[in-house]
N, C-alpha and C. Protein backbone atom coordinates (compact mmCIF):
# COMPACT_ATOMS: atom_id res chain seq x y z
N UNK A 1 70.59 128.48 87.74
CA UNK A 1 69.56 129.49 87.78
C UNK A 1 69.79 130.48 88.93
N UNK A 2 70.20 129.85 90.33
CA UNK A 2 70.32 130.49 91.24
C UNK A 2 71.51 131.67 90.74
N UNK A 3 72.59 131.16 90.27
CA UNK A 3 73.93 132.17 89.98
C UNK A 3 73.45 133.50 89.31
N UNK A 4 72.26 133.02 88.36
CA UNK A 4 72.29 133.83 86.90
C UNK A 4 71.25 135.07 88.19
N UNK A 5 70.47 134.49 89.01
CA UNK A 5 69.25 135.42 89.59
C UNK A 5 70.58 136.13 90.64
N UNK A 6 71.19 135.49 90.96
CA UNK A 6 71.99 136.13 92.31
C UNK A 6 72.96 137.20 91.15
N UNK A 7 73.66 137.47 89.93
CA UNK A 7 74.26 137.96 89.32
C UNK A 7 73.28 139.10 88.81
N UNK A 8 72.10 139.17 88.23
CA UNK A 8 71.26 140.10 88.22
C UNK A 8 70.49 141.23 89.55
N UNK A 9 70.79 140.43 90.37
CA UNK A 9 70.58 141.13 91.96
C UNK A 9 71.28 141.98 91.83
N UNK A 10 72.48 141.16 91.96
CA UNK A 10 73.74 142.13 92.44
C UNK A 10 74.00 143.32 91.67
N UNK A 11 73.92 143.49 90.34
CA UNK A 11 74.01 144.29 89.23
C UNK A 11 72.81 145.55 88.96
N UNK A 12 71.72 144.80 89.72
CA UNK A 12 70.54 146.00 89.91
C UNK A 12 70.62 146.40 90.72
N UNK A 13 71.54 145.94 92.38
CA UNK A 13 71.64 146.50 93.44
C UNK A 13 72.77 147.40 93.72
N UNK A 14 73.65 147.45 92.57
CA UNK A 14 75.10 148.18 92.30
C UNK A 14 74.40 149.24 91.34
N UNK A 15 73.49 149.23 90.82
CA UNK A 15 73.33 150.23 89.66
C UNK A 15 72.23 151.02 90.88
N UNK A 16 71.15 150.64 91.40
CA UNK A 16 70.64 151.80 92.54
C UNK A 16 71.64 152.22 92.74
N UNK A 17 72.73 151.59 94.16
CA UNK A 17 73.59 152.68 94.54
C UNK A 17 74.13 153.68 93.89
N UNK A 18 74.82 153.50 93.13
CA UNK A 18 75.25 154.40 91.92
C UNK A 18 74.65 155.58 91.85
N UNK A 19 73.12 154.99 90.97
CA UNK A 19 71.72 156.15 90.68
C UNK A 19 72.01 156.91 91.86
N UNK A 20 71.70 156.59 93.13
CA UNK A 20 71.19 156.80 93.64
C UNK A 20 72.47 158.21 93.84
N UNK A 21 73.87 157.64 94.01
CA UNK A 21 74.91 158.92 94.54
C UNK A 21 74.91 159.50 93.37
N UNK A 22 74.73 159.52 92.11
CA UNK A 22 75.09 160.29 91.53
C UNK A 22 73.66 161.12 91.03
N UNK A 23 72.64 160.50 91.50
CA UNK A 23 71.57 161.82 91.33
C UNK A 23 71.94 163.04 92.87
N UNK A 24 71.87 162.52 93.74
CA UNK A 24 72.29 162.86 94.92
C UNK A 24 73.34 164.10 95.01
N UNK A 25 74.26 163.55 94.17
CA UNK A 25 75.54 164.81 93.49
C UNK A 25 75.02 165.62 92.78
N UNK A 26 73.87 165.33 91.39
CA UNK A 26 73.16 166.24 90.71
C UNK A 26 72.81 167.30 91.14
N UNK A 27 71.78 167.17 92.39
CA UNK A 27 70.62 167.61 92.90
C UNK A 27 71.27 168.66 93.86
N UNK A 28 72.88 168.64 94.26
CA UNK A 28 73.67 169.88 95.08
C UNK A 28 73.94 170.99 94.11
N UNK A 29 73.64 170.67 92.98
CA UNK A 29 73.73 171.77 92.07
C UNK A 29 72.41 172.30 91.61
N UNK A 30 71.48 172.08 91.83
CA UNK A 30 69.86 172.48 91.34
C UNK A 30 69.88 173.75 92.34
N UNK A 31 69.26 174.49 90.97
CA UNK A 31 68.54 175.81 92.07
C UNK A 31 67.27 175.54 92.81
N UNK A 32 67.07 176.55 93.94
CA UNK A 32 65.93 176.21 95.04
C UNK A 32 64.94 177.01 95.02
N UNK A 33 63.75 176.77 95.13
CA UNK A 33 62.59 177.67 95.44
C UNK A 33 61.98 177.38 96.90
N UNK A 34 61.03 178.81 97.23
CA UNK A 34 60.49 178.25 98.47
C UNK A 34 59.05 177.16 98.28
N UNK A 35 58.89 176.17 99.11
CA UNK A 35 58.04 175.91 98.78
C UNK A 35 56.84 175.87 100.01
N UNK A 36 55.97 174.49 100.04
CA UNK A 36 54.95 174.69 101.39
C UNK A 36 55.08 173.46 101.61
N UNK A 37 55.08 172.51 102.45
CA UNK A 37 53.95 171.43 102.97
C UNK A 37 53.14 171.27 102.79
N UNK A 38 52.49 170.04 102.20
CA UNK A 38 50.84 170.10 101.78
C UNK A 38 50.74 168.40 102.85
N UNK A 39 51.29 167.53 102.82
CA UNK A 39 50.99 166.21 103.64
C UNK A 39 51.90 165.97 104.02
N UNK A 40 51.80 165.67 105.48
CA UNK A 40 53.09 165.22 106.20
C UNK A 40 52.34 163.85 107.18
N UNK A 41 53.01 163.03 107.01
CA UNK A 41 52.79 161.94 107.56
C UNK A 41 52.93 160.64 107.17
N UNK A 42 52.90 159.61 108.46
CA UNK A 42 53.76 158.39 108.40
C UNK A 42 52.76 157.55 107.82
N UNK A 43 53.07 156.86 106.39
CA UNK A 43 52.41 155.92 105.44
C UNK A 43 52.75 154.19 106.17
N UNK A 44 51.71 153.50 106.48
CA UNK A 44 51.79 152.61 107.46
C UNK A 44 50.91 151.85 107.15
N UNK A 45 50.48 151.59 106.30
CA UNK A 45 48.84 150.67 105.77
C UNK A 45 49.42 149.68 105.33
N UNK A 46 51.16 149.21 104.54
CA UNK A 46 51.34 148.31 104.95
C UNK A 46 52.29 147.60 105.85
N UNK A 47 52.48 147.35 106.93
CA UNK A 47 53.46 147.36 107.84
C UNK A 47 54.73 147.06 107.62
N UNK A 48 55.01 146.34 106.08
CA UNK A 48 56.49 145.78 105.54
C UNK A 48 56.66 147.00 104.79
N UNK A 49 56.16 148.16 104.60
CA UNK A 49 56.85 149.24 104.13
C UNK A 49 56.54 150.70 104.46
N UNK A 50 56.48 150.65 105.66
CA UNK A 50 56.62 151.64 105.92
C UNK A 50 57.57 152.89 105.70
N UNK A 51 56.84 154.12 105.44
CA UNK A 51 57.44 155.28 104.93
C UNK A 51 56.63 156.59 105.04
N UNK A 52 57.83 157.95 105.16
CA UNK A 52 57.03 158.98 105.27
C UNK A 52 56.03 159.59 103.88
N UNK A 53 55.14 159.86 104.20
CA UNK A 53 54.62 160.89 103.18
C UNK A 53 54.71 162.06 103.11
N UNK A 54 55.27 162.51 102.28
CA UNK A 54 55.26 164.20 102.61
C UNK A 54 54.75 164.62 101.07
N UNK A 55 54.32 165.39 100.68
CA UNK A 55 54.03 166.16 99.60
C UNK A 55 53.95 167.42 99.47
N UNK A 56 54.60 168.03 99.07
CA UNK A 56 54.85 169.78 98.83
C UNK A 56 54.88 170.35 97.19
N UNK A 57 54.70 171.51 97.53
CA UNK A 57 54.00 172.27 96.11
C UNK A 57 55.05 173.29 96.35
N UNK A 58 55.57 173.77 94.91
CA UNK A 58 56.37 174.76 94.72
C UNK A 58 55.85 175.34 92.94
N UNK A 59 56.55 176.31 92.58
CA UNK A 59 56.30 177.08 91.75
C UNK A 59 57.49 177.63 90.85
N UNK A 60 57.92 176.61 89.81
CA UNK A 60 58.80 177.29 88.61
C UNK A 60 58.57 177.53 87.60
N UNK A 61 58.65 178.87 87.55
CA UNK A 61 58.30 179.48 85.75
C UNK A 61 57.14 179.61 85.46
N UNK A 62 56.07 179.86 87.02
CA UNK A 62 54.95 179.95 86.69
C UNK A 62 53.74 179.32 86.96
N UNK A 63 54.55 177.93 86.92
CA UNK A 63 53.65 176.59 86.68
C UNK A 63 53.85 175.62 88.43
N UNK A 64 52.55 175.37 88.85
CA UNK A 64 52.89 174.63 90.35
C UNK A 64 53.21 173.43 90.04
N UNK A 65 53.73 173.00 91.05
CA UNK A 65 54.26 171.62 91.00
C UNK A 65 54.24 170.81 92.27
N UNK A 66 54.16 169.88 92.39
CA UNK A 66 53.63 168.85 93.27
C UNK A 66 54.73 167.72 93.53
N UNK A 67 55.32 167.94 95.09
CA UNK A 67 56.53 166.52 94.66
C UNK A 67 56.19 165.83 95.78
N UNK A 68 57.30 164.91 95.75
CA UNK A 68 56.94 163.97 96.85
C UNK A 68 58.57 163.23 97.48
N UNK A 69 59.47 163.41 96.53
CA UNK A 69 60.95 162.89 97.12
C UNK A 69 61.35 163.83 98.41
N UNK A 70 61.86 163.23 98.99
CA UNK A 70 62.76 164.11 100.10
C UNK A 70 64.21 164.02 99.75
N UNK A 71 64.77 163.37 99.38
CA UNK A 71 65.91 163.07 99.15
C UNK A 71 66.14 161.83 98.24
N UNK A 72 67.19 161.62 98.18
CA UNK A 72 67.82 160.68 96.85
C UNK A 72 68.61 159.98 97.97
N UNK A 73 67.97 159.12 98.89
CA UNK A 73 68.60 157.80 99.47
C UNK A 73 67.41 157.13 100.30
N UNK A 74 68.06 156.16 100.82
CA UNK A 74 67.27 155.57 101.85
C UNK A 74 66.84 155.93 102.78
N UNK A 75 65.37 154.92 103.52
CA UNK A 75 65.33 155.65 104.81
C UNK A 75 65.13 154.34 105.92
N UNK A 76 65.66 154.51 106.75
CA UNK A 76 64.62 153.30 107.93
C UNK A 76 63.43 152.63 108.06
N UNK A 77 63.31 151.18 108.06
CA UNK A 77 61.57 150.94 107.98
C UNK A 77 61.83 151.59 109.43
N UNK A 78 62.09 151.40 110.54
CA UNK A 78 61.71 151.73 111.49
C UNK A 78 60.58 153.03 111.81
N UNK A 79 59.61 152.56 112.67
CA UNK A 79 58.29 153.67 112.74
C UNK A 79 59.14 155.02 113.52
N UNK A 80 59.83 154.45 114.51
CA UNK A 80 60.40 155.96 115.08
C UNK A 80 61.62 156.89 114.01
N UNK A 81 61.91 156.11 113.58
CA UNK A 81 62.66 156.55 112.23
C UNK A 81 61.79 157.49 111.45
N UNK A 82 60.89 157.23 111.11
CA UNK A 82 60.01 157.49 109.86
C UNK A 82 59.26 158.96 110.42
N UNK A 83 58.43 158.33 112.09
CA UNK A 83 57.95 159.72 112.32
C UNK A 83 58.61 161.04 112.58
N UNK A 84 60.28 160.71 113.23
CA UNK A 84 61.17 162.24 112.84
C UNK A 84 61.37 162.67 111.75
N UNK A 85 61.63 162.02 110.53
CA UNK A 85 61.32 162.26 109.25
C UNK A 85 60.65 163.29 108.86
N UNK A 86 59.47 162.71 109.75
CA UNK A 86 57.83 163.45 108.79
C UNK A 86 57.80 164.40 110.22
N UNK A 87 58.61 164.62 111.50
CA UNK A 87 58.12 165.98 112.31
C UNK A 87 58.94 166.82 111.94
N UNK A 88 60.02 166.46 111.05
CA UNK A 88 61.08 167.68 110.26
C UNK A 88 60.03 168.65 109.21
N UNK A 89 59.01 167.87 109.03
CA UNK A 89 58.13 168.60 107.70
C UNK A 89 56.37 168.79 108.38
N UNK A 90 56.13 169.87 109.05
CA UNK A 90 54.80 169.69 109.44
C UNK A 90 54.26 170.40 108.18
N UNK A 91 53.05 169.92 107.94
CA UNK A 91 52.25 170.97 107.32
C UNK A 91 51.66 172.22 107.33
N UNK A 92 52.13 172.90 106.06
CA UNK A 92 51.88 174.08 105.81
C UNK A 92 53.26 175.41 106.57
N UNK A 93 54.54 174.22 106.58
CA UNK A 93 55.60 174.74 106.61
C UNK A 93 56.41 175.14 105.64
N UNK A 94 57.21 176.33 105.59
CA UNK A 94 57.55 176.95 104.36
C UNK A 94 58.93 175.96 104.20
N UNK A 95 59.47 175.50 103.20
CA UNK A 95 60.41 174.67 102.80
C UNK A 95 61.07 175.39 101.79
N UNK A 96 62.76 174.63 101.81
CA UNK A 96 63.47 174.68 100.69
C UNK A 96 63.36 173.64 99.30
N UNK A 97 63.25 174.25 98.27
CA UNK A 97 62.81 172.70 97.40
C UNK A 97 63.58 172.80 96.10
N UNK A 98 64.71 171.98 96.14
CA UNK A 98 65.83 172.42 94.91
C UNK A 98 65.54 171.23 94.37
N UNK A 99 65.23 172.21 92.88
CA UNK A 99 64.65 171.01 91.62
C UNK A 99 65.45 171.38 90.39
N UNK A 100 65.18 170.43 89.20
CA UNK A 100 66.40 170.07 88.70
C UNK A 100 65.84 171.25 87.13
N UNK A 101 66.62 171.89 86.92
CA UNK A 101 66.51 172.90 85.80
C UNK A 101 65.74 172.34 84.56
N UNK A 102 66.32 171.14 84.21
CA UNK A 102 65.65 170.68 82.67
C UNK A 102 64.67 170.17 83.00
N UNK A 103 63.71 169.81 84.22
CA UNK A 103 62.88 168.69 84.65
C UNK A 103 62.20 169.65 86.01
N UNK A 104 61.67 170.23 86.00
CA UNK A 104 61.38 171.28 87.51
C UNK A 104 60.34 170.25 88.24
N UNK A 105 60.31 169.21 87.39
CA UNK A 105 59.25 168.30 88.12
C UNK A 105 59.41 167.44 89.21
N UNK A 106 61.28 166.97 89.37
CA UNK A 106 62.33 166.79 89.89
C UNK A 106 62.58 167.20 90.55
N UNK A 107 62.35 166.82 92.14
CA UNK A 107 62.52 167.77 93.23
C UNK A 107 63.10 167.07 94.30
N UNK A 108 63.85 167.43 95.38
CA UNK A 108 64.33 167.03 96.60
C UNK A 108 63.88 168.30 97.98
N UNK A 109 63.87 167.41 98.69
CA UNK A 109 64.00 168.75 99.79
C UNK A 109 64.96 168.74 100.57
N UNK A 110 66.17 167.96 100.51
CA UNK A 110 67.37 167.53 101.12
C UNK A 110 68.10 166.97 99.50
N UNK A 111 68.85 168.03 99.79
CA UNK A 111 70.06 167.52 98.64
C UNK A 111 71.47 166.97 99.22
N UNK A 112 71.57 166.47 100.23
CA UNK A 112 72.91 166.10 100.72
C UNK A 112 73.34 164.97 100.39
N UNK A 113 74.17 164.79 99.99
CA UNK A 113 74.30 163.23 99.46
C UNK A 113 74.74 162.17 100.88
N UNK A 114 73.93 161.27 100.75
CA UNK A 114 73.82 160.29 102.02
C UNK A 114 74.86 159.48 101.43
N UNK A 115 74.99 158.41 102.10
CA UNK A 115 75.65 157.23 102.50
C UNK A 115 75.28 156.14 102.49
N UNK A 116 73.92 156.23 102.25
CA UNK A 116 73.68 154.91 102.01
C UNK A 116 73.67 154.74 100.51
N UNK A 117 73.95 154.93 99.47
CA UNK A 117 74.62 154.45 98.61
C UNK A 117 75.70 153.16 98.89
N UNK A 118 76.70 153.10 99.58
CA UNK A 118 77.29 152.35 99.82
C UNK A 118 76.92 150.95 100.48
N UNK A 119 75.75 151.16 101.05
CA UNK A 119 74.83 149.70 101.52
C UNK A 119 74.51 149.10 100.48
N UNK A 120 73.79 149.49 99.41
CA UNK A 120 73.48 149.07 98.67
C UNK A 120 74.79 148.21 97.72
N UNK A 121 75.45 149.51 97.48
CA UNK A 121 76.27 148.63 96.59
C UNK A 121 77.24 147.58 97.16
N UNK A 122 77.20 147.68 98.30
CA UNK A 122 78.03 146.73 99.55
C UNK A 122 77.01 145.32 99.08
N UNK A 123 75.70 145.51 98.97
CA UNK A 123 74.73 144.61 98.61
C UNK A 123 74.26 144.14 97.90
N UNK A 124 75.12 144.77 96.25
CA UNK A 124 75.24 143.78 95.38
C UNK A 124 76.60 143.10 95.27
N UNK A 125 77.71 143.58 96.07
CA UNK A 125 78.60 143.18 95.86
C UNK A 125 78.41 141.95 96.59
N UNK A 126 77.87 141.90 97.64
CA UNK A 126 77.55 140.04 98.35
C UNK A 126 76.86 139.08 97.38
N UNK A 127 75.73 140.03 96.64
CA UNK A 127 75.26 138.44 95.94
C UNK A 127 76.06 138.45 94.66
N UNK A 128 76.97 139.59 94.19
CA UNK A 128 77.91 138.39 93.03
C UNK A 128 78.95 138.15 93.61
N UNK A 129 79.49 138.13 94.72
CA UNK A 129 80.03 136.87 95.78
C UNK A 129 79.09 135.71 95.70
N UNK A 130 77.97 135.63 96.27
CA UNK A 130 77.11 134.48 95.91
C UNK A 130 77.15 134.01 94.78
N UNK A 131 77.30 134.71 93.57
CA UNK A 131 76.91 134.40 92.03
C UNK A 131 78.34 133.49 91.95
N UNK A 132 79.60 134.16 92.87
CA UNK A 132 81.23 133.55 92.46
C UNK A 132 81.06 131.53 92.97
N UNK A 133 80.70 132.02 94.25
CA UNK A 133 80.48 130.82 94.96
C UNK A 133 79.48 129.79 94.15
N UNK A 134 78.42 130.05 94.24
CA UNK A 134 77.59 129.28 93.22
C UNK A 134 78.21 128.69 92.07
N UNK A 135 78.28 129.76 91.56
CA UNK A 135 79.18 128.80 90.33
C UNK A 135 80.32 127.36 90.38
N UNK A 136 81.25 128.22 91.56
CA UNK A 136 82.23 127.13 91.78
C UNK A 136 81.64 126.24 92.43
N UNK A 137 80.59 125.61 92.72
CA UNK A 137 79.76 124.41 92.91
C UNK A 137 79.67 123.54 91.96
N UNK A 138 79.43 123.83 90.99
CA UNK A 138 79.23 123.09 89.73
C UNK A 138 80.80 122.67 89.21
């Protein structure tokens, strides 16, 4: 049981990374609008997940829109981590917000493709190492 759960880890934790670089690659090709800041601040209510909030409104084709991604990777639980994050975005600051043509609902405000992709998939590649090992137990 353990192999079969450690082999499904690993395989959902290789397929984020993935998602994750190849939306990441997408999203350097989306055109940009300006947008605003509407909430900026550090989400902390529960202490095992901490994260920024930010929410910004932009306008394609007419129609407003409301996002909330900053980017297409990871971020630090760390609190000092989180609050530079959220002092990059004060409210009611004018922003860049490149969203995705077929989907304008789809938004980033950092399109650079990070690196942590590779943690991840570094991190499924350990548990189907685990899944290899396990097995050869039996």
């Amino acid at each position: 049981m353990f192999t079969w759960l450690s082999i499904l880890t690993g395989l959902a934790l290789i397929g984020l990374g993935f998602w994750m670089r190849n939306k990441s690659l997408a999203s350097q090709s989306w055109p940009s609008v300006m947008g605003k800041i509407i909430t900026s601040q550090v989400d902390d209510h529960n202490l095992e997940d901490i994260r920024p909030h930010i929410v910004y409104r932009y306008t394609v084709q007419g129609k407003t829109i409301q996002g909330t991604r900053i980017a297409y990777s990871g971020y630090s639980v760390n609190h000092a981590s989180i609050k530079k994050i959220v002092a990059r975005y004060p409210v009611n600051t004018a922003v860049k917000v490149y969203y995705n043509p077929q989907i304008p609902s789809q938004s980033v405000l950092d399109n650079q493709v990070s690196q942590d992709w590779h943690f991840w998939v570094g991190c499924g590649l350990a548990f189907l190492g685990l899944a290899v090992y396990l097995s050869s137990l039996n």
